[in-house]
C-alpha atoms as a PDB file:
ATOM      1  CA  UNK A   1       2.920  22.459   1.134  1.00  0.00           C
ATOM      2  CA  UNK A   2      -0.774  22.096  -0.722  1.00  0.00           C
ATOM      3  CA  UNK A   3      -1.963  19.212  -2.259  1.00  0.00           C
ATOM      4  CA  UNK A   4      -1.870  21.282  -5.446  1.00  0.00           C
ATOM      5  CA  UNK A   5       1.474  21.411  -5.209  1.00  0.00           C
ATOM      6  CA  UNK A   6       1.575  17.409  -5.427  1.00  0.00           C
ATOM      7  CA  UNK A   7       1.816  15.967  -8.364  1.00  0.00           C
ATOM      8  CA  UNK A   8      -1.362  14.365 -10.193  1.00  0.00           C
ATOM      9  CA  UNK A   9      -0.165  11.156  -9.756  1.00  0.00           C
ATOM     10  CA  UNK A  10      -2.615   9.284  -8.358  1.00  0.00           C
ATOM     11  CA  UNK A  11      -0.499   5.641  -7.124  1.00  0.00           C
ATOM     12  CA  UNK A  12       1.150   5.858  -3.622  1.00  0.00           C
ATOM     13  CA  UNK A  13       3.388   2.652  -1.868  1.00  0.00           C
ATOM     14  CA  UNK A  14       2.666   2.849   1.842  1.00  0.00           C
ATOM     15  CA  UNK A  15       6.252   3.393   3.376  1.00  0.00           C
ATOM     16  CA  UNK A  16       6.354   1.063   6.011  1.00  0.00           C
ATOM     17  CA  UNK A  17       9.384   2.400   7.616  1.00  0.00           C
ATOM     18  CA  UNK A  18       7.544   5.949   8.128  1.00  0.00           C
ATOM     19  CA  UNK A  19       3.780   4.170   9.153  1.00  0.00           C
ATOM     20  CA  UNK A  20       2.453   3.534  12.487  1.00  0.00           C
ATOM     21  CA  UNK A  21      -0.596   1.385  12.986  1.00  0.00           C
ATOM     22  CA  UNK A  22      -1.581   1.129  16.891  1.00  0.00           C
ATOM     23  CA  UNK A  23      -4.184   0.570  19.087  1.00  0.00           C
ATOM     24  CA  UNK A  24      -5.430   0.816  22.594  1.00  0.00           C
ATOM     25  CA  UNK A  25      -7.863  -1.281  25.118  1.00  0.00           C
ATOM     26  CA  UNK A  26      -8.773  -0.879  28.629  1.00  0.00           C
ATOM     27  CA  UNK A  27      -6.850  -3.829  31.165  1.00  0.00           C
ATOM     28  CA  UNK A  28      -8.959  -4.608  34.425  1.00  0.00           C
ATOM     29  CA  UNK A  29     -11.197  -1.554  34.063  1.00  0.00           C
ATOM     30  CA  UNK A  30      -8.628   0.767  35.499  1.00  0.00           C
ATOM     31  CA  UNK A  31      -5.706   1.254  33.109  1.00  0.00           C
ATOM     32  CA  UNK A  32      -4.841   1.420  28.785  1.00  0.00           C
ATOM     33  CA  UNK A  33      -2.553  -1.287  27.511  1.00  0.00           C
ATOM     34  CA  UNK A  34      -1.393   0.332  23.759  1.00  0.00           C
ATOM     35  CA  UNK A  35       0.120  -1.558  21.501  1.00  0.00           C
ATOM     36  CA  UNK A  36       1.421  -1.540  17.457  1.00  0.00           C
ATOM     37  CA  UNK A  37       1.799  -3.613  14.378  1.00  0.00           C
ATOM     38  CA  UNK A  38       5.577  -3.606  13.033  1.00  0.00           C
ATOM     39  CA  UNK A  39       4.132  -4.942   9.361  1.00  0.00           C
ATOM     40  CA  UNK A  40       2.440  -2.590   7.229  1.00  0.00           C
ATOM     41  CA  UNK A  41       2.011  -2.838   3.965  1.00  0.00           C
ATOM     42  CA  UNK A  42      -0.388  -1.199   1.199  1.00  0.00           C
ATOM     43  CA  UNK A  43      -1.148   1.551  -1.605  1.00  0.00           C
ATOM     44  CA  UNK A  44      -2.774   4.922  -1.593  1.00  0.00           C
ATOM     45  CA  UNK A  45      -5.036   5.773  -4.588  1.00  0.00           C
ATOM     46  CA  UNK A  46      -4.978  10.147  -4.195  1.00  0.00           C
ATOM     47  CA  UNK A  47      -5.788  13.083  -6.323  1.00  0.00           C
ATOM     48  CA  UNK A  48      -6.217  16.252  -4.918  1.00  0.00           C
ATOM     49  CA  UNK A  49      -9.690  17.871  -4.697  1.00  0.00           C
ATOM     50  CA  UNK A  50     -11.068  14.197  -6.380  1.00  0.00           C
ATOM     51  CA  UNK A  51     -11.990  11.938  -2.880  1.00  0.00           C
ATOM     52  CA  UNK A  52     -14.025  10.035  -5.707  1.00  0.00           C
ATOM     53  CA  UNK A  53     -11.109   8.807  -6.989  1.00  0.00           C
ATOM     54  CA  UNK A  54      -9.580   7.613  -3.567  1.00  0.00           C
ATOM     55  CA  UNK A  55      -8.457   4.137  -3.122  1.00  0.00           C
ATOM     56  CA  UNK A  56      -6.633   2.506   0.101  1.00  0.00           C
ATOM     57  CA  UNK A  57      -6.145  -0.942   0.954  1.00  0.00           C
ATOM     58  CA  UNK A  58      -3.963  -1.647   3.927  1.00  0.00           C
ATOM     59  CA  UNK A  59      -2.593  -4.664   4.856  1.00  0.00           C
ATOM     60  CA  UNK A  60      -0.875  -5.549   8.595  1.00  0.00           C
ATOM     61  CA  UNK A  61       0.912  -8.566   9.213  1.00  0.00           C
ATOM     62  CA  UNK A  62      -0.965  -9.618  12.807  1.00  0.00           C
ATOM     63  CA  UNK A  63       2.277 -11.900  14.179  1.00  0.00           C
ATOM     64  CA  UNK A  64       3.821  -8.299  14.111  1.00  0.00           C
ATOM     65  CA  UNK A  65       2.072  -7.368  17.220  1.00  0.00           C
ATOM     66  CA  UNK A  66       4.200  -5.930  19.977  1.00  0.00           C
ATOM     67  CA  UNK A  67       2.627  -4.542  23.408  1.00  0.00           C
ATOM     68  CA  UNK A  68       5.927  -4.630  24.876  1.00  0.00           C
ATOM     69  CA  UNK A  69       5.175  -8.025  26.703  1.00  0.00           C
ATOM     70  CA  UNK A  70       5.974 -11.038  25.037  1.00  0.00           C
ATOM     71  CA  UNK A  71       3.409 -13.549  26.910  1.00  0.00           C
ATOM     72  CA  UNK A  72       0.921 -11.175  26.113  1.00  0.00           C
ATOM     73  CA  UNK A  73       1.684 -10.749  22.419  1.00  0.00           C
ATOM     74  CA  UNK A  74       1.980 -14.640  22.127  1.00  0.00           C
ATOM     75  CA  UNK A  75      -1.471 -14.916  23.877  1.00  0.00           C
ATOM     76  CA  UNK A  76      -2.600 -12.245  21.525  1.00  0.00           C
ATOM     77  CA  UNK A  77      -1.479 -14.393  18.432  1.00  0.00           C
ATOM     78  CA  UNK A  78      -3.163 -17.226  19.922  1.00  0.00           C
ATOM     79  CA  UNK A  79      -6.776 -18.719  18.660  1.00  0.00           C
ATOM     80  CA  UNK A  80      -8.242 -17.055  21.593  1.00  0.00           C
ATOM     81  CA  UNK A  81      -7.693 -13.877  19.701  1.00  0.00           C
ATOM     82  CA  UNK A  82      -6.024 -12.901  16.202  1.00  0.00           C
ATOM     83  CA  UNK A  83      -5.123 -16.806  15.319  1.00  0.00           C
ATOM     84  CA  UNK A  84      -2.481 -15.778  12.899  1.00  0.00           C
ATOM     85  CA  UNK A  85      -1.563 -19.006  11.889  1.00  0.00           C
ATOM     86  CA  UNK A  86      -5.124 -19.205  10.126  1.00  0.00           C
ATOM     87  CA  UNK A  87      -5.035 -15.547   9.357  1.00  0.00           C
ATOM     88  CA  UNK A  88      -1.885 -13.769   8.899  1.00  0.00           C
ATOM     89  CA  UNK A  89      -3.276 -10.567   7.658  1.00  0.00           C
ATOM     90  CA  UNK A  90      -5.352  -7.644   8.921  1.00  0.00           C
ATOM     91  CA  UNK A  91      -6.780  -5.604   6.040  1.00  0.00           C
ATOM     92  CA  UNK A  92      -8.631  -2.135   5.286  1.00  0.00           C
ATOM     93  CA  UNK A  93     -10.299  -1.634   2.206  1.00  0.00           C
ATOM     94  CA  UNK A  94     -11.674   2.056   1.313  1.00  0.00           C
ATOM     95  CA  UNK A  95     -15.135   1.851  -0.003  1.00  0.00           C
ATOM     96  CA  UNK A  96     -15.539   6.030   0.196  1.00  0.00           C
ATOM     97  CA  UNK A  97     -14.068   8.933   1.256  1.00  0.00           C
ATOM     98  CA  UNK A  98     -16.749  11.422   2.748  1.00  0.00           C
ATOM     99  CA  UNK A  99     -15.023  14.714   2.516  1.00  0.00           C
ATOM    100  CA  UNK A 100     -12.462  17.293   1.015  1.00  0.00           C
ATOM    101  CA  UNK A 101      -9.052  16.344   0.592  1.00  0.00           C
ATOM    102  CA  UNK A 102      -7.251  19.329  -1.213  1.00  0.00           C
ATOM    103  CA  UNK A 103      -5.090  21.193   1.406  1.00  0.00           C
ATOM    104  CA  UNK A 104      -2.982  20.045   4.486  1.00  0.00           C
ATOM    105  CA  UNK A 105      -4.807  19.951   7.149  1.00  0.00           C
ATOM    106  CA  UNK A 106      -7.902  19.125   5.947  1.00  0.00           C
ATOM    107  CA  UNK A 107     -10.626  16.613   7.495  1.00  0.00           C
ATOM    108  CA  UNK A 108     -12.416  14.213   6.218  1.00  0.00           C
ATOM    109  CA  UNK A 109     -13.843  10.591   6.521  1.00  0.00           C
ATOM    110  CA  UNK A 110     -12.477   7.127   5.483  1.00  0.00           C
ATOM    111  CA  UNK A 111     -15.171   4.765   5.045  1.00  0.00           C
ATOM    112  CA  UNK A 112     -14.094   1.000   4.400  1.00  0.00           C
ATOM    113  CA  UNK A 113     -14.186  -2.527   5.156  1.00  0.00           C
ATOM    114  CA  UNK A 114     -12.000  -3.955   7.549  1.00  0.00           C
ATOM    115  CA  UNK A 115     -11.050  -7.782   8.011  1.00  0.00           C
ATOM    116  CA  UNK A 116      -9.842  -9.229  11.299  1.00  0.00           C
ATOM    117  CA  UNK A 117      -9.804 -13.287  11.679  1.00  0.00           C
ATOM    118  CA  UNK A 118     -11.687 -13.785   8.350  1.00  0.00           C
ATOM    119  CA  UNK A 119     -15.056 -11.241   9.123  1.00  0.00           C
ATOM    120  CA  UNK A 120     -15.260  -8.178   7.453  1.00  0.00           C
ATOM    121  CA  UNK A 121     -17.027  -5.525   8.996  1.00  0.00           C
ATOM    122  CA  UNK A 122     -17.435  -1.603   7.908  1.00  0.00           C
ATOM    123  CA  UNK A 123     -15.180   1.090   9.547  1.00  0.00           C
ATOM    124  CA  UNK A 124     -15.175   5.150   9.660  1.00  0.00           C
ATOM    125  CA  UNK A 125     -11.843   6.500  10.467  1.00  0.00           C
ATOM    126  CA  UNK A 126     -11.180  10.603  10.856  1.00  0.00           C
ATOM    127  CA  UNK A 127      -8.875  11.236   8.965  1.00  0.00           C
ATOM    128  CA  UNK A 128      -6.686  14.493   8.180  1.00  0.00           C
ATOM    129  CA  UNK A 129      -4.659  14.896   4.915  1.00  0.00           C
ATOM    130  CA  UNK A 130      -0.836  15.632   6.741  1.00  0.00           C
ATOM    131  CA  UNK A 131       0.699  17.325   3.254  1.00  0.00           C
ATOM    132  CA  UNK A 132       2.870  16.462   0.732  1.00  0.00           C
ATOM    133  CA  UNK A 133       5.846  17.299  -0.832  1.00  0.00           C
ATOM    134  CA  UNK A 134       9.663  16.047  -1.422  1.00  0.00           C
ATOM    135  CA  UNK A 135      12.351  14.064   0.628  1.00  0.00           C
ATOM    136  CA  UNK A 136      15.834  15.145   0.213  1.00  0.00           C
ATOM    137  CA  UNK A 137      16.313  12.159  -2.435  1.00  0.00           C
ATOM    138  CA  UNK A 138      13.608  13.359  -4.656  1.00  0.00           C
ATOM    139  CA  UNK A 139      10.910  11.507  -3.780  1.00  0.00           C
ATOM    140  CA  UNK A 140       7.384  12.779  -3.270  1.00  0.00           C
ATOM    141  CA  UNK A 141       5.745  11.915  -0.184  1.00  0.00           C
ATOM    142  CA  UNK A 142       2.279  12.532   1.033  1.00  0.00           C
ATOM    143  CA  UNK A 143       0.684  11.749   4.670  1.00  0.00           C
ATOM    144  CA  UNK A 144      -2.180  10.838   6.213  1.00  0.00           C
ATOM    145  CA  UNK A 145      -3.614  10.456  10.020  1.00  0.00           C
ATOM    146  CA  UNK A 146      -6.745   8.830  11.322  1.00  0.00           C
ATOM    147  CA  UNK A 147      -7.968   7.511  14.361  1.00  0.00           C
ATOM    148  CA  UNK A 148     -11.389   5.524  14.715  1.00  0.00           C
ATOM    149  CA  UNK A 149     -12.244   2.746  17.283  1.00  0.00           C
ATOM    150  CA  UNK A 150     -14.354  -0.971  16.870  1.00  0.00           C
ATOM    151  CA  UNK A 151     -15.465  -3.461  19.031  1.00  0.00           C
ATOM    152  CA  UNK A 152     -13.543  -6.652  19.393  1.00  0.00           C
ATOM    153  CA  UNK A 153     -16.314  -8.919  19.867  1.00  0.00           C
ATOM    154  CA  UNK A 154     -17.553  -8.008  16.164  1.00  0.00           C
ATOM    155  CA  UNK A 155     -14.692  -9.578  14.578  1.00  0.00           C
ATOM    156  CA  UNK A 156     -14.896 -12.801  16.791  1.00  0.00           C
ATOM    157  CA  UNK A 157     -12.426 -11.220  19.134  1.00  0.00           C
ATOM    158  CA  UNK A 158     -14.547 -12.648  22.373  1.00  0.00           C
ATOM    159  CA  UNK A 159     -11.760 -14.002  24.885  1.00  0.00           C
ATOM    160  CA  UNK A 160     -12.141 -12.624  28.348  1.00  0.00           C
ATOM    161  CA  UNK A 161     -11.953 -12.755  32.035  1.00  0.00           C
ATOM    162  CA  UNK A 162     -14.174 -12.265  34.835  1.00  0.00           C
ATOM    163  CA  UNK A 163     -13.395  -9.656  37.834  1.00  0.00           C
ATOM    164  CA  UNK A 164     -13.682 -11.196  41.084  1.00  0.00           C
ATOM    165  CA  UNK A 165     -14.782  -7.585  41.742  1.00  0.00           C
ATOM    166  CA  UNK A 166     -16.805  -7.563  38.466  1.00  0.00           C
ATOM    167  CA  UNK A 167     -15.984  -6.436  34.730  1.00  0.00           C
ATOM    168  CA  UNK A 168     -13.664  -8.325  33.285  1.00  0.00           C
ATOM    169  CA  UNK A 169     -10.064  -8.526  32.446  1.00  0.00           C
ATOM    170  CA  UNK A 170      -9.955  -7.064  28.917  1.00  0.00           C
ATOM    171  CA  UNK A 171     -11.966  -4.008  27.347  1.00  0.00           C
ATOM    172  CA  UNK A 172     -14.302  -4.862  24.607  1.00  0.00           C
ATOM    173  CA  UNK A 173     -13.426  -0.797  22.635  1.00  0.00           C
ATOM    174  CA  UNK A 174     -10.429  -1.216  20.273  1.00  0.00           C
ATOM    175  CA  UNK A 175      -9.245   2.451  19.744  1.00  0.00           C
ATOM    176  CA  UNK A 176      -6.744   2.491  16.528  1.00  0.00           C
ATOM    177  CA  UNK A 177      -4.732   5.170  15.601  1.00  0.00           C
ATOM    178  CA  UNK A 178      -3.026   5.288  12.511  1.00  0.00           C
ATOM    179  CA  UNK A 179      -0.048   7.675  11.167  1.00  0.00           C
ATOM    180  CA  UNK A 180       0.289   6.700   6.835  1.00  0.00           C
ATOM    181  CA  UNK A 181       3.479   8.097   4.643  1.00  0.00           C
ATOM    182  CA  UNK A 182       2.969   7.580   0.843  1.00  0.00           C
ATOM    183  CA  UNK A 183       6.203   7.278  -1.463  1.00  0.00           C
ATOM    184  CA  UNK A 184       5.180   8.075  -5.205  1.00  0.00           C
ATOM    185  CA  UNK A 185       5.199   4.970  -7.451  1.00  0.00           C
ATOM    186  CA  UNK A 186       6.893   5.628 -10.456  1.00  0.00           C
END
């Protein structure tokens, strides 16, 4: 299905149950730990054919945090790195969309501000526009993907451990990876 074919509504509820956010980071220089946030929350500002009119703001509960190991996901809710007792939240704000968004499978750019640990720093994502259309209950439904990466150490992420055989213990790349479904708010 087309954009066109979705209606010109332009407010979307971020359906949390049909979201992904993860990420990945290189462990000792040799391997990828990935990992994903279970809390997402947010709305989708979208017209066909109008990226002007785009709006996003995405918000990720960081306690949600699961890499599979819980002493690791405890460390990384620690103050050595998210501190989400002093900042619960994670969140994206679009400032622009560079790009066409009027037909699935189109590509474009998401340009926006993201927060981690109380500094804000600007993001590009790649993004494609997934489709739209209607679940068996009558709802309309739209989906995005987008993948971009940052660096830790920007957002006062700066924990880390020397190599006895040099490097050190975690990666300083954040690759993040997100998969966004968009119920229609009535």
């Amino acid at each position: 299905m087309t954009a066109s074919s979705v209606s010109r509504t332009t407010s979307w509820t971020i359906d949390p149950s049909h979201t992904l956010v993860e990420f990945s980071v290189r462990h000792l220089m040799i391997s990828t730990v990935k990992g994903r946030f279970g809390g997402v929350s947010g709305t989708i500002g979208f017209e066909p054919g109008a990226p002007e009119r785009a709006a996003l703001e995405v918000r990720i509960d960081a306690a949600t945090i699961d890499t599979r190991t819980d002493q690791r996901d405890q460390h990384l809710r620690s103050p050595d790195f998210l501190d989400v007792e002093r900042y619960p939240a994670i969140v994206f704000n679009l400032t622009r969309v560079e790009g066409a968004i009027a037909a699935a499978g189109d590509r474009f750019r998401v340009i926006g501000d993201l927060t981690i640990r109380g500094v804000t720093k600007p993001v590009t994502l790649e993004a494609t526009f997934e489709g739209g259309g209607r679940d068996p209950w009558g709802n309309e439904r739209v989906g995005f993907s987008a993948t971009g990466q940052v660096d830790r150490r920007e957002f006062g992420l700066v924990w880390n451990q020397g190599l006895e055989a040099g490097g050190v213990l975690v990666g300083n790349e954040i690759k993040l990876a997100f998969e966004v479904e968009g119920i229609r708010q009535a």
